[in-house]
PDB file of N, CA and C in Angstrom:
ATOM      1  N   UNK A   1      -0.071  49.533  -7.937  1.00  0.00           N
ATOM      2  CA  UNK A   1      -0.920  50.544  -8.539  1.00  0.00           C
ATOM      3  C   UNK A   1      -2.355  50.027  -8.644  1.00  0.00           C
ATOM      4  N   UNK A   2      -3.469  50.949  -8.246  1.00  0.00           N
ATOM      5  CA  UNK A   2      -4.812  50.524  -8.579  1.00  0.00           C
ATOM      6  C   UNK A   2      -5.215  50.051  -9.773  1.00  0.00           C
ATOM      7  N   UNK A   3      -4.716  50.650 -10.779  1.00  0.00           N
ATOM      8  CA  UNK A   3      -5.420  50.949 -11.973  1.00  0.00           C
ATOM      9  C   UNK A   3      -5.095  49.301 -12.807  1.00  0.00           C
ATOM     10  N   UNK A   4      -3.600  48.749 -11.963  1.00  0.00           N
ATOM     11  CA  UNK A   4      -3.485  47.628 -12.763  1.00  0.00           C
ATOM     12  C   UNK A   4      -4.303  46.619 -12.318  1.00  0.00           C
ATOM     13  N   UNK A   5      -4.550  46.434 -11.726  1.00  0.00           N
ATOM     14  CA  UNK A   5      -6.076  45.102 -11.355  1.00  0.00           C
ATOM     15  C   UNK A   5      -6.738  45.226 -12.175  1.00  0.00           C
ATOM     16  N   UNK A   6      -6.670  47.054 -12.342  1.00  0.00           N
ATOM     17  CA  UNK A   6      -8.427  47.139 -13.528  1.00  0.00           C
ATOM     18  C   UNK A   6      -7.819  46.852 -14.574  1.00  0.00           C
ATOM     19  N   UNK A   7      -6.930  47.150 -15.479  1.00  0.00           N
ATOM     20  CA  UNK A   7      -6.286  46.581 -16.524  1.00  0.00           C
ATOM     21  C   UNK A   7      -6.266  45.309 -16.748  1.00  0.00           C
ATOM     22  N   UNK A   8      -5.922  44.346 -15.987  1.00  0.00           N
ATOM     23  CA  UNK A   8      -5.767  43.455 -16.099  1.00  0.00           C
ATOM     24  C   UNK A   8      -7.214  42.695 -15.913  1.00  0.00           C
ATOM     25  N   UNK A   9      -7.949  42.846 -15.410  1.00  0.00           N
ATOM     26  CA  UNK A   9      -9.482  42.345 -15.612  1.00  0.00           C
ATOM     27  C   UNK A   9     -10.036  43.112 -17.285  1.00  0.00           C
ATOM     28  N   UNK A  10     -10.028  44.131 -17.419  1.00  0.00           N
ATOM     29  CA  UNK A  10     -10.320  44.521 -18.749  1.00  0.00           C
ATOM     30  C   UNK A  10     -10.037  43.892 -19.777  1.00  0.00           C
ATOM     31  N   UNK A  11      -8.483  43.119 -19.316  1.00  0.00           N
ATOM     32  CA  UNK A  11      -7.819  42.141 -20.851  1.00  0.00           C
ATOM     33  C   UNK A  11      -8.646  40.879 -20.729  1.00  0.00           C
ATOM     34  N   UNK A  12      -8.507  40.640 -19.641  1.00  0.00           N
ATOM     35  CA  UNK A  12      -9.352  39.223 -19.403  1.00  0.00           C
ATOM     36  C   UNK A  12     -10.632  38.835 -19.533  1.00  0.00           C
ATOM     37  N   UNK A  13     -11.416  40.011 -19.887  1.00  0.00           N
ATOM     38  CA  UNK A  13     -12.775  40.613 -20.216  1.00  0.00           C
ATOM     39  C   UNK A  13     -12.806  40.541 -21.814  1.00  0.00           C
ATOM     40  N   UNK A  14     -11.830  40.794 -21.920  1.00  0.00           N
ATOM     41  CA  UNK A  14     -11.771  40.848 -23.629  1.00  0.00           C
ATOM     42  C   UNK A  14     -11.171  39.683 -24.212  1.00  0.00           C
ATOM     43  N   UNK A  15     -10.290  39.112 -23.634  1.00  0.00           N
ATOM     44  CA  UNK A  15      -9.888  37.206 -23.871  1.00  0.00           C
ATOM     45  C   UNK A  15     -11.282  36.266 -23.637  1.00  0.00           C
ATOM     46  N   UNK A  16     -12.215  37.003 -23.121  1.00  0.00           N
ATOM     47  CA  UNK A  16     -13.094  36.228 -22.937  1.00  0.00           C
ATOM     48  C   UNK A  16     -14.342  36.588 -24.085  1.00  0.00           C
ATOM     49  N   UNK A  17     -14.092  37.835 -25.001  1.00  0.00           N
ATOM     50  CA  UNK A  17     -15.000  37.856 -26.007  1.00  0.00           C
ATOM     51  C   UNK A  17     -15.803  38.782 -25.371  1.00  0.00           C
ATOM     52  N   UNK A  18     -15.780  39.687 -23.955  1.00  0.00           N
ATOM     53  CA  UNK A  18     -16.580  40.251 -24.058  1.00  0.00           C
ATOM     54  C   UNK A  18     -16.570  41.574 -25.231  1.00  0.00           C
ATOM     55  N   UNK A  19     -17.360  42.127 -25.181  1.00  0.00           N
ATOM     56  CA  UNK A  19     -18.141  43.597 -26.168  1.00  0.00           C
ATOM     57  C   UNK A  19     -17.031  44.662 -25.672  1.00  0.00           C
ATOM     58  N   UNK A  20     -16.738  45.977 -26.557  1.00  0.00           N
ATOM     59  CA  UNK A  20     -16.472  46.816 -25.590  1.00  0.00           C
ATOM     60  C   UNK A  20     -17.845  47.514 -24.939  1.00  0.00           C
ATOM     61  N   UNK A  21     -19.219  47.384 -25.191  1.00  0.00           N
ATOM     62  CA  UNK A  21     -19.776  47.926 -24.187  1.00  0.00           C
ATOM     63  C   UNK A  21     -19.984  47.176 -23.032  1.00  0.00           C
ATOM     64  N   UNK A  22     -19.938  45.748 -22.813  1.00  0.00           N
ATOM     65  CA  UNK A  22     -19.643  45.271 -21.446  1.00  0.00           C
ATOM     66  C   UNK A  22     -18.368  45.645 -20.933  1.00  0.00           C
ATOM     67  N   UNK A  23     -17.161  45.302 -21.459  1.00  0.00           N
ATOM     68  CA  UNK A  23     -16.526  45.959 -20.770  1.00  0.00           C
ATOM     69  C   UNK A  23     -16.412  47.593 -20.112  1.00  0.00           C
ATOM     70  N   UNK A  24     -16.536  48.193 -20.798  1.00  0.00           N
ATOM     71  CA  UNK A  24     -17.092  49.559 -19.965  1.00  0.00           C
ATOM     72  C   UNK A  24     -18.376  49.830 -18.875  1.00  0.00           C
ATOM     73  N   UNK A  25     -19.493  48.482 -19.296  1.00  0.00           N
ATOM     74  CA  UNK A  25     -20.027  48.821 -18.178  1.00  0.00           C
ATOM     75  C   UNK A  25     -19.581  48.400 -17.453  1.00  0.00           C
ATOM     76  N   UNK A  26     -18.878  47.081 -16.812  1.00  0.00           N
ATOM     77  CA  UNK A  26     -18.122  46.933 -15.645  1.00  0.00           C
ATOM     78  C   UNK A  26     -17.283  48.399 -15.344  1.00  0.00           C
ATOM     79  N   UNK A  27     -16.697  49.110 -15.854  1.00  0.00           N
ATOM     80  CA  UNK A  27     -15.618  49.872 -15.450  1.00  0.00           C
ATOM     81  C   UNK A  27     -17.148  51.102 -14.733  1.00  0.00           C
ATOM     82  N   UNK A  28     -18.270  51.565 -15.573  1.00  0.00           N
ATOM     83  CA  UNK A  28     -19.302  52.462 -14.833  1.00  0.00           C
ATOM     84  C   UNK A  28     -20.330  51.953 -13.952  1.00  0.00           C
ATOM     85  N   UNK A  29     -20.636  50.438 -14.088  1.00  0.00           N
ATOM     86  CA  UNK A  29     -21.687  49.917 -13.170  1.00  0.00           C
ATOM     87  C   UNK A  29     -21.326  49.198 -12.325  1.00  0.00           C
ATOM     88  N   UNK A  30     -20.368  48.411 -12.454  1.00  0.00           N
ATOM     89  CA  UNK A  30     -19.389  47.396 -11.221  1.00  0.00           C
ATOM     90  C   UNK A  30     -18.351  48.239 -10.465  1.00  0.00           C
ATOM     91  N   UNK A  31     -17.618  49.202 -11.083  1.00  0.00           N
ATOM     92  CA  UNK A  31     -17.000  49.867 -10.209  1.00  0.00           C
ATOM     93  C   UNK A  31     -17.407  51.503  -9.908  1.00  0.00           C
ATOM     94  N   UNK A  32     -18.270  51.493 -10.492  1.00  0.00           N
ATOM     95  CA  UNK A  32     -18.117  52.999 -10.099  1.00  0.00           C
ATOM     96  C   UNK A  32     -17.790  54.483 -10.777  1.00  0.00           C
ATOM     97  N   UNK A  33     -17.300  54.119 -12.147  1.00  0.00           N
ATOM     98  CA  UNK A  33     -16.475  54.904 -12.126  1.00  0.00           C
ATOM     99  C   UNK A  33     -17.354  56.168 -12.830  1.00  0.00           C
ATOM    100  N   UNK A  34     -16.897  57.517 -13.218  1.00  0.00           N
ATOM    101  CA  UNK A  34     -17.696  58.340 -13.416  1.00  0.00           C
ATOM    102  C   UNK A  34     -16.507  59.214 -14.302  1.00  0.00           C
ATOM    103  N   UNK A  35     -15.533  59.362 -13.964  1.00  0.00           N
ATOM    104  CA  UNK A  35     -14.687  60.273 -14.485  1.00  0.00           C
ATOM    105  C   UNK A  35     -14.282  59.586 -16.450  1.00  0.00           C
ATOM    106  N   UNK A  36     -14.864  60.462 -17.257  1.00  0.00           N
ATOM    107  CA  UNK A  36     -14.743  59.685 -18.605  1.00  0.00           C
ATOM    108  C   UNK A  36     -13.538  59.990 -18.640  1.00  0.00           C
ATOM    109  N   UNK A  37     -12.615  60.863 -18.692  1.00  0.00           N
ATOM    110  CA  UNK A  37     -10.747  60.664 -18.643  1.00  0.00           C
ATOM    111  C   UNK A  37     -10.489  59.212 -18.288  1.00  0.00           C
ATOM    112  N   UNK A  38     -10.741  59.380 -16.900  1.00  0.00           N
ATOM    113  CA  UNK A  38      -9.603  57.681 -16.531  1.00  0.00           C
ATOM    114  C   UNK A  38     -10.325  56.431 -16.885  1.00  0.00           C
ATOM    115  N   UNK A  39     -11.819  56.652 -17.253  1.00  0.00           N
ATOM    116  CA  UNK A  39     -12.289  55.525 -18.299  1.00  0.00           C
ATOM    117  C   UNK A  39     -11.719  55.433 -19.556  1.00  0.00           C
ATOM    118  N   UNK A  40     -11.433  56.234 -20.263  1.00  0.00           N
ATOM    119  CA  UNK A  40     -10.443  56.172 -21.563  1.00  0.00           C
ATOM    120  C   UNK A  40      -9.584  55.783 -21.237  1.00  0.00           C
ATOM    121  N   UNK A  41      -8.863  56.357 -20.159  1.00  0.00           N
ATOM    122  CA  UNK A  41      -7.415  56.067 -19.734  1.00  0.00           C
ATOM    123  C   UNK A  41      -7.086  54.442 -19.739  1.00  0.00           C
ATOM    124  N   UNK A  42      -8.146  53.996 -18.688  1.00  0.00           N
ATOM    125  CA  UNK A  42      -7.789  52.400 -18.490  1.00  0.00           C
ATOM    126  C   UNK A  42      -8.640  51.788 -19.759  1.00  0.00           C
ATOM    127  N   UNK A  43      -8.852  52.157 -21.058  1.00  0.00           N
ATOM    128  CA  UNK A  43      -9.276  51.540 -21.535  1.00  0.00           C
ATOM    129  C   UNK A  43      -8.393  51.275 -22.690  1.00  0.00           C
ATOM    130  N   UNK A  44      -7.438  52.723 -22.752  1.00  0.00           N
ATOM    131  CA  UNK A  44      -6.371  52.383 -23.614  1.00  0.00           C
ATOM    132  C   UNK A  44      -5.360  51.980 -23.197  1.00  0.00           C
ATOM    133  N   UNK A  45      -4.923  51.961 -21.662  1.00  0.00           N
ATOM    134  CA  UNK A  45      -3.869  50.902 -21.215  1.00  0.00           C
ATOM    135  C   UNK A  45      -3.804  49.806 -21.549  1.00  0.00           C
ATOM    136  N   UNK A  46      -5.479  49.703 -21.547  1.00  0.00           N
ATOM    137  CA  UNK A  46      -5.577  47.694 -21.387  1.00  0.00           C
ATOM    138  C   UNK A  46      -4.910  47.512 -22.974  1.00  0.00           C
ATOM    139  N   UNK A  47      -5.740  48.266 -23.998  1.00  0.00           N
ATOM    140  CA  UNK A  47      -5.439  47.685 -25.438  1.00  0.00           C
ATOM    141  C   UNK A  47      -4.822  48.331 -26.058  1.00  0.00           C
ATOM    142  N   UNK A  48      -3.342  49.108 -25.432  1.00  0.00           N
ATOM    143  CA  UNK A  48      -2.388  49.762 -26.186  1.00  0.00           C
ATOM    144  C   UNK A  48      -2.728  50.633 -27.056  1.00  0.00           C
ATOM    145  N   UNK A  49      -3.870  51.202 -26.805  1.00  0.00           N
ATOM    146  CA  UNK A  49      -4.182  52.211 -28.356  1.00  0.00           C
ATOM    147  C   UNK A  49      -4.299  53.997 -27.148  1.00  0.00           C
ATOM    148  N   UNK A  50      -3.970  54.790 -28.201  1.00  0.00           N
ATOM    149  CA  UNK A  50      -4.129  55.798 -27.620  1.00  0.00           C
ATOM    150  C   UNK A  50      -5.324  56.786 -27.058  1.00  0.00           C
ATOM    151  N   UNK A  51      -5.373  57.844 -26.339  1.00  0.00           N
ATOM    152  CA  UNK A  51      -6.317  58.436 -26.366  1.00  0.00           C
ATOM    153  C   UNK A  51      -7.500  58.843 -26.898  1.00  0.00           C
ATOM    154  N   UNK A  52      -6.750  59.248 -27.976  1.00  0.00           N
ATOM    155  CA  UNK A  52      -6.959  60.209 -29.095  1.00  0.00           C
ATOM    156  C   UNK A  52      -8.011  58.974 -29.695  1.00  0.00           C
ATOM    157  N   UNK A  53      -7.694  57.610 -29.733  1.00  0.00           N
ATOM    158  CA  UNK A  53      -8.359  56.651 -30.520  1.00  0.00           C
ATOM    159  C   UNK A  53      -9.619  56.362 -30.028  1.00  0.00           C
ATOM    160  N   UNK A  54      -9.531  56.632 -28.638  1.00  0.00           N
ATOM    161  CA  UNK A  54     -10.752  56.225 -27.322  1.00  0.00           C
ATOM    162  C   UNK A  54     -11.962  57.180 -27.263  1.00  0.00           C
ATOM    163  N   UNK A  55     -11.632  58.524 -27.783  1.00  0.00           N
ATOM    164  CA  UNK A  55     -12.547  59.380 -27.394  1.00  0.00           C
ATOM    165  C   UNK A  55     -13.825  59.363 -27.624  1.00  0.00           C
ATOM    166  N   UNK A  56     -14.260  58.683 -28.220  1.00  0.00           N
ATOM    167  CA  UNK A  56     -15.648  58.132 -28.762  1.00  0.00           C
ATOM    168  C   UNK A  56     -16.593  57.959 -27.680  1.00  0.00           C
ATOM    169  N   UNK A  57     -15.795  57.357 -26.347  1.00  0.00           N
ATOM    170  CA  UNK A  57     -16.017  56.982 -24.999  1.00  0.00           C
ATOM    171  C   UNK A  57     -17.228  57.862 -24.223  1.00  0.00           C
ATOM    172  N   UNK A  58     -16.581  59.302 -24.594  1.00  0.00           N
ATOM    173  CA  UNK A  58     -17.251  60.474 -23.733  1.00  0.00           C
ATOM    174  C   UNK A  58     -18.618  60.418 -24.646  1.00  0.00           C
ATOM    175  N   UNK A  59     -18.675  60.040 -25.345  1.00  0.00           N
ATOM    176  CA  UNK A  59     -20.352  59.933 -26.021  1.00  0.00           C
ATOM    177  C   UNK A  59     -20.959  58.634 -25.634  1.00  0.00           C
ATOM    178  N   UNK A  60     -20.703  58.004 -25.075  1.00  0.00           N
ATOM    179  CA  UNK A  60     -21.337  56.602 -24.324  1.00  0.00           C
ATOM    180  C   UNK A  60     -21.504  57.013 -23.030  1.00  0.00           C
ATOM    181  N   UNK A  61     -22.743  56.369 -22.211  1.00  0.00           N
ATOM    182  CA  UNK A  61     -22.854  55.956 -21.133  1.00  0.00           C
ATOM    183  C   UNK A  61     -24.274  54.998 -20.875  1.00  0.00           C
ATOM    184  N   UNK A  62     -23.655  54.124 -19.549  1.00  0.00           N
ATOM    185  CA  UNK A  62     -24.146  52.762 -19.981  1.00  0.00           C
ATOM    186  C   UNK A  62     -25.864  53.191 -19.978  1.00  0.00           C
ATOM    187  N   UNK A  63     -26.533  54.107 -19.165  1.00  0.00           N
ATOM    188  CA  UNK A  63     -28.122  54.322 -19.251  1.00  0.00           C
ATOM    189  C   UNK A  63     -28.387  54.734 -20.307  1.00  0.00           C
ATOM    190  N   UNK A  64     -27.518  54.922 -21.653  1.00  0.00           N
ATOM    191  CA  UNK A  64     -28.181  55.101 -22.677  1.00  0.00           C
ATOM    192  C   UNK A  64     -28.760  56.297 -23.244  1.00  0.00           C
ATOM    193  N   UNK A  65     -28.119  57.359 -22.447  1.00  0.00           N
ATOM    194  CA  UNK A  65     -28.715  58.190 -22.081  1.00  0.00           C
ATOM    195  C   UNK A  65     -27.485  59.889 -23.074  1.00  0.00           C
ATOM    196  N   UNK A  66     -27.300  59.380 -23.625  1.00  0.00           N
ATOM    197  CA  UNK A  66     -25.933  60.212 -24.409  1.00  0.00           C
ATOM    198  C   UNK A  66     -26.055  59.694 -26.258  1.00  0.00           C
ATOM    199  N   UNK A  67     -24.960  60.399 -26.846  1.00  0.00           N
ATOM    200  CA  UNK A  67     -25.163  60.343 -28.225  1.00  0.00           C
ATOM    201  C   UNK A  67     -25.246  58.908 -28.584  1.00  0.00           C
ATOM    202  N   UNK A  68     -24.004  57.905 -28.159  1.00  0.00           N
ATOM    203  CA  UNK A  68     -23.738  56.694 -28.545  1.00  0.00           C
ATOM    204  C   UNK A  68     -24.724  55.430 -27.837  1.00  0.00           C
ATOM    205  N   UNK A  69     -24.962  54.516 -28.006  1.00  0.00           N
ATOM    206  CA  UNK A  69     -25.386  53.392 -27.590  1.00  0.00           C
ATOM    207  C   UNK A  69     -24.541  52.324 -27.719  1.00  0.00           C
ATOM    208  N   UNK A  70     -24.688  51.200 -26.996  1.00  0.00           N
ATOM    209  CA  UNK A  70     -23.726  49.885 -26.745  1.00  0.00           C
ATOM    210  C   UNK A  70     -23.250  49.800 -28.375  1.00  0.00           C
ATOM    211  N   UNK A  71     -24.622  49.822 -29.205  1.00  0.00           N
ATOM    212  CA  UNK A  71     -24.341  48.885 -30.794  1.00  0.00           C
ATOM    213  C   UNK A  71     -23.079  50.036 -31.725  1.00  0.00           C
ATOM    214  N   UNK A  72     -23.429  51.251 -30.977  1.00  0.00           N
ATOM    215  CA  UNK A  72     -22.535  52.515 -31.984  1.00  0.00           C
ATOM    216  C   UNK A  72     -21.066  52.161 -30.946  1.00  0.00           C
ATOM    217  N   UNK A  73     -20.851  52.102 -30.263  1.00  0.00           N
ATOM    218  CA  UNK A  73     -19.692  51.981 -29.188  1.00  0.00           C
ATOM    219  C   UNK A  73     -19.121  50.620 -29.506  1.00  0.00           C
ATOM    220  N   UNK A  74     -19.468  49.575 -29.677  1.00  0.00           N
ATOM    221  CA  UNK A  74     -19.160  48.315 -30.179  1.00  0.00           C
ATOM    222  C   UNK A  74     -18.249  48.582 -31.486  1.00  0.00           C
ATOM    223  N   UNK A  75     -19.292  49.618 -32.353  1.00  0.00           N
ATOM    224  CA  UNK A  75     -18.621  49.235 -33.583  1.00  0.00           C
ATOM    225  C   UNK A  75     -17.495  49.847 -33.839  1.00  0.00           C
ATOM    226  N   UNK A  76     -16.821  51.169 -32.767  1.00  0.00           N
ATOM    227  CA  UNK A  76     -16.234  51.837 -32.780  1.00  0.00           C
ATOM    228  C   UNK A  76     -14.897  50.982 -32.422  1.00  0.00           C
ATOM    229  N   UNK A  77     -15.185  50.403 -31.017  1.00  0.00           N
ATOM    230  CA  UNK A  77     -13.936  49.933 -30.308  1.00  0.00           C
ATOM    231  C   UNK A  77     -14.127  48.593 -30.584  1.00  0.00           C
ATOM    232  N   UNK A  78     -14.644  47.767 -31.021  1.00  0.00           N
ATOM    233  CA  UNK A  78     -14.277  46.296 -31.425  1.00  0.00           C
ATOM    234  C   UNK A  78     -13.299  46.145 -32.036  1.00  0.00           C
ATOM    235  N   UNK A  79     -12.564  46.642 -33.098  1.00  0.00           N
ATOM    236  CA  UNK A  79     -11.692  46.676 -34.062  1.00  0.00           C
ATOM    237  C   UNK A  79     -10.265  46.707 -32.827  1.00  0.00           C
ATOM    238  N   UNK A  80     -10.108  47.506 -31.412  1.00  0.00           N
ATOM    239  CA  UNK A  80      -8.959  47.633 -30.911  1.00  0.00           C
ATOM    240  C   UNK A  80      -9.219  46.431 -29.909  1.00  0.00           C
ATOM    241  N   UNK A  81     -10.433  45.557 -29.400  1.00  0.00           N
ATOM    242  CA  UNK A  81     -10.731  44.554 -28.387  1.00  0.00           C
ATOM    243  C   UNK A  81      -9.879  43.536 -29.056  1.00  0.00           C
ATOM    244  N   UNK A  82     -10.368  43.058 -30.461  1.00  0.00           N
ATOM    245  CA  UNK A  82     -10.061  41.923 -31.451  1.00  0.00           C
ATOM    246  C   UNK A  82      -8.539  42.198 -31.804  1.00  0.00           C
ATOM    247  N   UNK A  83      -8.569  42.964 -32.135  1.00  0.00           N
ATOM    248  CA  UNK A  83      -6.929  43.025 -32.370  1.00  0.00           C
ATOM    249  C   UNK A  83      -5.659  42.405 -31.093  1.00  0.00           C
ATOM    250  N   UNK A  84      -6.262  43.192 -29.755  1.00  0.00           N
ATOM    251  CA  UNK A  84      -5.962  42.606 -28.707  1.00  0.00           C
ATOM    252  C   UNK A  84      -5.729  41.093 -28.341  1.00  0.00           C
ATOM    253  N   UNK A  85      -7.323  40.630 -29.045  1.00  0.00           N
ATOM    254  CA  UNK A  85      -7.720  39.716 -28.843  1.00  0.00           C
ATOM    255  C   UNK A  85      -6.612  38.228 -29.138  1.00  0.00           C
ATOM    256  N   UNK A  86      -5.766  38.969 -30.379  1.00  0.00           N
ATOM    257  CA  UNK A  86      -4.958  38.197 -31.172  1.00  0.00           C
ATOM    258  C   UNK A  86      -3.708  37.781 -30.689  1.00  0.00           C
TER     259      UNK A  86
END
């Protein structure tokens, strides 16, 4: 399956302390991606949390250019990175 490479770099992204806004920009500036569904999607695969928990997502994007910014997006999804983290 595609999606598990990306999963599995996402965890390893986050074992490594990154942010969740680095990790998402890899998922919109390193790969490409555009569709905010399967950005939630692989974002709650990676850290077992649901949809419903992710949606915050569709108000981010990495130009900055939408409601959220890296520092509001951080503070949202750090709590499910760290937990991971554990």
């Amino acid at each position: 399956m595609e999606n598990e490479h990306i999963i599995e770099h996402i965890r390893s992204m986050a074992k490594k302390q990154s942010k969740p806004s680095e990790i998402l920009r890899y998922l919109t500036v390193d790969l490409e991606m555009t569709d905010q569904v399967n950005i939630m999607k692989c974002f709650s695969e990676a850290f077992n949390v649901t949809l419903g928990e992710v949606t915050m997502i569709a108000a981010w994007w990495h130009e900055g250019s939408v409601e959220l910014n890296d520092n509001d997006i951080d503070a949202y999804l750090m709590p499910m990175v760290e937990n991971f983290q554990q």
